[in-house]
Protein backbone atom coordinates (compact mmCIF):
# COMPACT_ATOMS: atom_id res chain seq x y z
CA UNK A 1 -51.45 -152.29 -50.14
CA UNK A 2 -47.95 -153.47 -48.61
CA UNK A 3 -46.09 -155.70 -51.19
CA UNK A 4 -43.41 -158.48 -49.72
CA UNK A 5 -41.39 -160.34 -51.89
CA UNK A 6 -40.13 -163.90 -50.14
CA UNK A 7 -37.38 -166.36 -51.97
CA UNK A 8 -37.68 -169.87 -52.17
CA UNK A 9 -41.67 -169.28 -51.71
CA UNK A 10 -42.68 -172.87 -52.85
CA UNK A 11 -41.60 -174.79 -49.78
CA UNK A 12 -40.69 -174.66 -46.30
CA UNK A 13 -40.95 -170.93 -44.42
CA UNK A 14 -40.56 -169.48 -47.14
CA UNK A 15 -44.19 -171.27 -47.79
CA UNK A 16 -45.35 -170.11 -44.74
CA UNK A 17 -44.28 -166.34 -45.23
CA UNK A 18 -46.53 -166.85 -48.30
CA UNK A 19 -49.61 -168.07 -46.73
CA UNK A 20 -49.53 -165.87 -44.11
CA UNK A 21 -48.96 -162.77 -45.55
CA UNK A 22 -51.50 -163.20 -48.13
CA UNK A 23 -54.08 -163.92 -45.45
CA UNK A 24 -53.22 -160.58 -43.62
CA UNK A 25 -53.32 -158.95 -46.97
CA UNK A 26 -50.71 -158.28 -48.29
CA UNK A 27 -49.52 -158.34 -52.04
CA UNK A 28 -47.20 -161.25 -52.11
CA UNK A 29 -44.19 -161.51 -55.06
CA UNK A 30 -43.32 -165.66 -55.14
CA UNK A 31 -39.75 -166.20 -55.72
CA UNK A 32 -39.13 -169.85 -56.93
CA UNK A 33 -36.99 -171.63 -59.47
CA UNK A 34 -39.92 -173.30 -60.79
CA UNK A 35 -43.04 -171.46 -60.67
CA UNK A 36 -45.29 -173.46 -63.33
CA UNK A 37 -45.06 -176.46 -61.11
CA UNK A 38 -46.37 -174.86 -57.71
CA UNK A 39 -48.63 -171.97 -59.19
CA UNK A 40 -51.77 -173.78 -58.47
CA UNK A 41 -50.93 -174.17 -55.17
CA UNK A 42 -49.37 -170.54 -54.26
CA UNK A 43 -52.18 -168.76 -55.80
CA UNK A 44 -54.40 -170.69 -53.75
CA UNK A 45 -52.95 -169.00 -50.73
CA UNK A 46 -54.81 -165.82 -52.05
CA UNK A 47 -55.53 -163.79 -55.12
CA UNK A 48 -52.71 -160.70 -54.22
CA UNK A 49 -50.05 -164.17 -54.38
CA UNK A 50 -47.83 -163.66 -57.31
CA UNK A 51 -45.01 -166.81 -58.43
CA UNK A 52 -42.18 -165.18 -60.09
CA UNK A 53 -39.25 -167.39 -61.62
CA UNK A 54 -36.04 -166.35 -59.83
CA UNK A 55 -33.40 -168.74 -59.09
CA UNK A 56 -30.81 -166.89 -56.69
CA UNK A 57 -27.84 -168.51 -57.74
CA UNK A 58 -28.71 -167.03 -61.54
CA UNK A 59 -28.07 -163.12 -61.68
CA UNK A 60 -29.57 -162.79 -64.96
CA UNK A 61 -32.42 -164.44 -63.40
CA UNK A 62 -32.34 -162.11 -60.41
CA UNK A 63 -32.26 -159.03 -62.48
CA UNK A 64 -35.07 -160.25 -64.83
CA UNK A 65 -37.53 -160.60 -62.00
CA UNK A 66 -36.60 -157.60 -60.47
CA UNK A 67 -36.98 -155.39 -63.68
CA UNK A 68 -40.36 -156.93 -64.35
CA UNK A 69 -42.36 -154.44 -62.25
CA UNK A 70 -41.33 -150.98 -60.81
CA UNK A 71 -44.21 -151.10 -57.67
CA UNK A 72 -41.92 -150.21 -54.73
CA UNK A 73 -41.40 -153.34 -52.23
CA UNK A 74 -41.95 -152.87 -48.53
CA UNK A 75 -40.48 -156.00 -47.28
CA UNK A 76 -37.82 -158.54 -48.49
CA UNK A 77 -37.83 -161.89 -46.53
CA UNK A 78 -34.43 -164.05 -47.95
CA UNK A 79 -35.24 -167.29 -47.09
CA UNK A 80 -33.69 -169.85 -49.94
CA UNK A 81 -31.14 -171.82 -48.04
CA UNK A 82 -29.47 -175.59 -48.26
CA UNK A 83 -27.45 -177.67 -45.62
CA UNK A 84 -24.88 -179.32 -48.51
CA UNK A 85 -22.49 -181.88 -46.71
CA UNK A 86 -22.96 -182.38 -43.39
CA UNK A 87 -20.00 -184.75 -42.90
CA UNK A 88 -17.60 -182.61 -43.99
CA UNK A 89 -14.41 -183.39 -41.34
CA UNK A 90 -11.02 -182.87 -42.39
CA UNK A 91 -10.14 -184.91 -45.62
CA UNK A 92 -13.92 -185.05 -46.45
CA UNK A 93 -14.88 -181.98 -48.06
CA UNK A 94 -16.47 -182.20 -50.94
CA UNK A 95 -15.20 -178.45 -52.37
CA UNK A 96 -17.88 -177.97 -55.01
CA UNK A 97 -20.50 -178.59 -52.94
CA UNK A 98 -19.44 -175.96 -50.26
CA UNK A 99 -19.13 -173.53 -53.62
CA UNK A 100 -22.93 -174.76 -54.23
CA UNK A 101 -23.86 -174.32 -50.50
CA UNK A 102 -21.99 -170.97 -50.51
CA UNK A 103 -23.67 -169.70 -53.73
CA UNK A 104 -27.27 -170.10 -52.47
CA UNK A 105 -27.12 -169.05 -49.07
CA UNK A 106 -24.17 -166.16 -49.04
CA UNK A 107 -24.53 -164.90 -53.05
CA UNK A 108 -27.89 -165.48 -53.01
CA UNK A 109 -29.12 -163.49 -50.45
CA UNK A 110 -27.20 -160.29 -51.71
CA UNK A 111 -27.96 -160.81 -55.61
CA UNK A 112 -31.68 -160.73 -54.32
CA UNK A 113 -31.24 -157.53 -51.88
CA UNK A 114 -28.91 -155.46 -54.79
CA UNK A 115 -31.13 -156.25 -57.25
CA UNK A 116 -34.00 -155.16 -56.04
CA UNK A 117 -32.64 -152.51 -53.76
CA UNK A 118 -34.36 -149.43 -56.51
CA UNK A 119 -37.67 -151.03 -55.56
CA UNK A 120 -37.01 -151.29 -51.55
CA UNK A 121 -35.50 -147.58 -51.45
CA UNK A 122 -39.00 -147.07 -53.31
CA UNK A 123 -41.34 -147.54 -50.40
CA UNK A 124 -39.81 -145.82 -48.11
CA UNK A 125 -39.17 -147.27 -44.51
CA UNK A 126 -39.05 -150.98 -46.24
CA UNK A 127 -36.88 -153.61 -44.16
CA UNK A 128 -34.51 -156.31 -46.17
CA UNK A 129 -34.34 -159.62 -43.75
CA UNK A 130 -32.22 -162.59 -44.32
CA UNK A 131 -32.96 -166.29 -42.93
CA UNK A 132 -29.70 -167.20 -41.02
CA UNK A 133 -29.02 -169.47 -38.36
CA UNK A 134 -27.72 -170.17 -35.17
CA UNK A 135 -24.83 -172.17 -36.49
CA UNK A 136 -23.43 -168.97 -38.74
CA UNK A 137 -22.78 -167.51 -35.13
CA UNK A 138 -19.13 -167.43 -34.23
CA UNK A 139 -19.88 -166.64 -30.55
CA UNK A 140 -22.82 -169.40 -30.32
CA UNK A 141 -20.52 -172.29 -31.76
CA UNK A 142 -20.07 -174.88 -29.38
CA UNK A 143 -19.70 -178.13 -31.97
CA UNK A 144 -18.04 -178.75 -35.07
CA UNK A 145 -19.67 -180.36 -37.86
CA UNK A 146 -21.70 -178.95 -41.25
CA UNK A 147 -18.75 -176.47 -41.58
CA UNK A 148 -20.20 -175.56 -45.09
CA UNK A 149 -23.37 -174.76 -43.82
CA UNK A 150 -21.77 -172.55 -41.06
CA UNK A 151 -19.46 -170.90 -42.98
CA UNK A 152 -21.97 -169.71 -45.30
CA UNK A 153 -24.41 -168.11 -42.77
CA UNK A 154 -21.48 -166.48 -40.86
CA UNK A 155 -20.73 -164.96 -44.33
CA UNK A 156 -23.88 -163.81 -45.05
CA UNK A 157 -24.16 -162.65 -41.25
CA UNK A 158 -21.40 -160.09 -42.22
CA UNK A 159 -22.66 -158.82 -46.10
CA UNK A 160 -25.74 -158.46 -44.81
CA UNK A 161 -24.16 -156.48 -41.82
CA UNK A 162 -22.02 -154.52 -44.27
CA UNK A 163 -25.13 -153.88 -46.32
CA UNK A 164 -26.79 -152.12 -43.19
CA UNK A 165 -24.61 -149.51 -43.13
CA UNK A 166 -25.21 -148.93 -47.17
CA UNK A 167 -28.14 -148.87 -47.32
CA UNK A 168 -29.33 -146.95 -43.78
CA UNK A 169 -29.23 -143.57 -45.77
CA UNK A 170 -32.24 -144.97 -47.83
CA UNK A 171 -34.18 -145.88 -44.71
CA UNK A 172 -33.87 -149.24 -45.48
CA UNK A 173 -33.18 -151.69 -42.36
CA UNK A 174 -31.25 -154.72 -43.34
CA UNK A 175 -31.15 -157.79 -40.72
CA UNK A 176 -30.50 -161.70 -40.04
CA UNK A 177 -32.98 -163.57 -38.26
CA UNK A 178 -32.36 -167.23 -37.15
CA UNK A 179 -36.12 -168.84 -37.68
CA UNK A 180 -35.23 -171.46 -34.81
CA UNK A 181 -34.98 -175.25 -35.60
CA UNK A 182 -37.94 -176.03 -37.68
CA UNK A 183 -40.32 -179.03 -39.01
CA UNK A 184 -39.66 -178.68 -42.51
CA UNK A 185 -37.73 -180.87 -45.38
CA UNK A 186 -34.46 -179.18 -43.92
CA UNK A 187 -34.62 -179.30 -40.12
CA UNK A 188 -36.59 -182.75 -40.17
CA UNK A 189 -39.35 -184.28 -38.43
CA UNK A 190 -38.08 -183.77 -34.77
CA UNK A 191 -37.23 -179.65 -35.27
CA UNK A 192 -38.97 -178.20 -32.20
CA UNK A 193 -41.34 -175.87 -34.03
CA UNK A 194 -43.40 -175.36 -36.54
CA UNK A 195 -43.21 -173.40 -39.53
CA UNK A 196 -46.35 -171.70 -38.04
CA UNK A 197 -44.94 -171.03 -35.30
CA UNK A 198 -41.45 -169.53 -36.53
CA UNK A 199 -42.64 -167.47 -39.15
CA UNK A 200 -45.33 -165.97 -36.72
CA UNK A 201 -42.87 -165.29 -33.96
CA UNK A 202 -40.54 -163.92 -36.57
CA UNK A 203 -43.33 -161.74 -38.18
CA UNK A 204 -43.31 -159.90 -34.61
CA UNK A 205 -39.75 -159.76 -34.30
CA UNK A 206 -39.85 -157.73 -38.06
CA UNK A 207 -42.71 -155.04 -37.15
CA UNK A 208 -40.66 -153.89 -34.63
CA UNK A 209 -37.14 -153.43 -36.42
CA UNK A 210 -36.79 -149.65 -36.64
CA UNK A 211 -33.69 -148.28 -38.24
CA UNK A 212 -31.65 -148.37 -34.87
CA UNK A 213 -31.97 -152.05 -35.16
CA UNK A 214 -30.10 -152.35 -38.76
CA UNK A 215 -27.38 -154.76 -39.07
CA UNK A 216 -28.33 -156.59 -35.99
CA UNK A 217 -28.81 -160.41 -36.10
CA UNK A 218 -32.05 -161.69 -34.16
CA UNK A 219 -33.33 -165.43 -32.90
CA UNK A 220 -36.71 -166.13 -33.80
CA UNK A 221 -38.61 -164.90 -30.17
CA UNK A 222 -36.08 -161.45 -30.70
CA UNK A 223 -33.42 -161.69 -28.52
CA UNK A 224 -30.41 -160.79 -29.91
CA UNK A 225 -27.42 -163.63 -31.32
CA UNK A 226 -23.77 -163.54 -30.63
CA UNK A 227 -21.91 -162.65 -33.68
């Protein structure tokens, strides 16, 4: 049985990863902060769906959920993220909120994929992918605004890119995807997908990464995003 394990599991796509994996399935590792308060309602979503506390922005807290089974994971799917300050011109920064925004999306992501990296390497052929967005893309950026949020998917764009070419000797293929603007808490009412829809678009976009693909960065239907 294939085994994915998908941060910030108790909302959003994250959510969605969830439910639809377990349906194909699937054994499904729940990453959330809080897992007592959404059990009921991940496990639910199917009997292989397993909540795990893990808080990205806590390494010992990484570490510990990573360490607390050896079973070799076949698919990583990063997806905590936050917008932090949107307004955030020139005089209005707000610096220890970009540190906050920067911990979650950018450190996150790579506490998550070095941590559990012995596991990945494991299963041989597993693939590592990282939730970006279109507004982390240098090439793509044609407004200013939410600089936080922008600077930390562009710098998670490149460790995840760096990571690539570590960890391609172990098979492992390492990519962003941007999931799209989407109808959830953090894209709002008038996103125009679903989470349905992205994650199921996305899903496709994943089963066909091979190990020439590592290190690129992907939209939700596949085509490829400027850096």
């Amino acid at each position: 049985m294939p085994a994915i394990l998908v941060t910030s599991a108790s909302r959003g796509i994250g959510r969605e990863f969830v439910r639809q994996f377990a349906a194909d399935g699937w054994q499904v590792i729940a990453g959330c902060r809080d897992p007592g308060a959404v059990e009921a309602e991940l496990r639910a979503l199917g009997d292989r769906v397993l909540p795990v506390a893990m808080d990205v922005t806590d390494l010992a807290s990484v570490e510990a959920a990573a360490r607390a089974e050896a079973t070799p994971i076949d698919l990583l799917i990063n997806s905590a993220g936050i917008m932090g300050q949107g307004d955030d011109g020139p005089g209005a920064v707000d610096y220890a909120e970009w540190a906050r925004v920067l911990d979650v999306n950018t450190f996150g992501p790579v506490r998550v994929l070095d941590a559990f990296f012995p596991r990945l390497a494991a299963a041989g052929g597993a693939k590592a992918i990282t939730l970006t967005s279109g507004y982390g893309s240098i090439g793509d950026a044609g407004s200013g605004g939410s600089m936080m949020y922008r600077t930390s998917k562009a710098a998670v764009n490149m460790a995840m890119r760096a990571r690539s070419f570590q960890l391609r000797a172990q098979g492992i293929v390492v990519a962003v995807i941007n999931p799209g603007w989407v109808r959830t808490d953090m894209g709002g009412p008038s996103a125009r997908i679903s989470a349905e829809e992205s994650v199921r678009a996305m899903r496709e976009v994943i089963e066909g990464l091979t190990l020439e693909d590592t290190g690129s960065f992907r939209n939700w239907n596949g085509r490829e995003f400027p850096w």
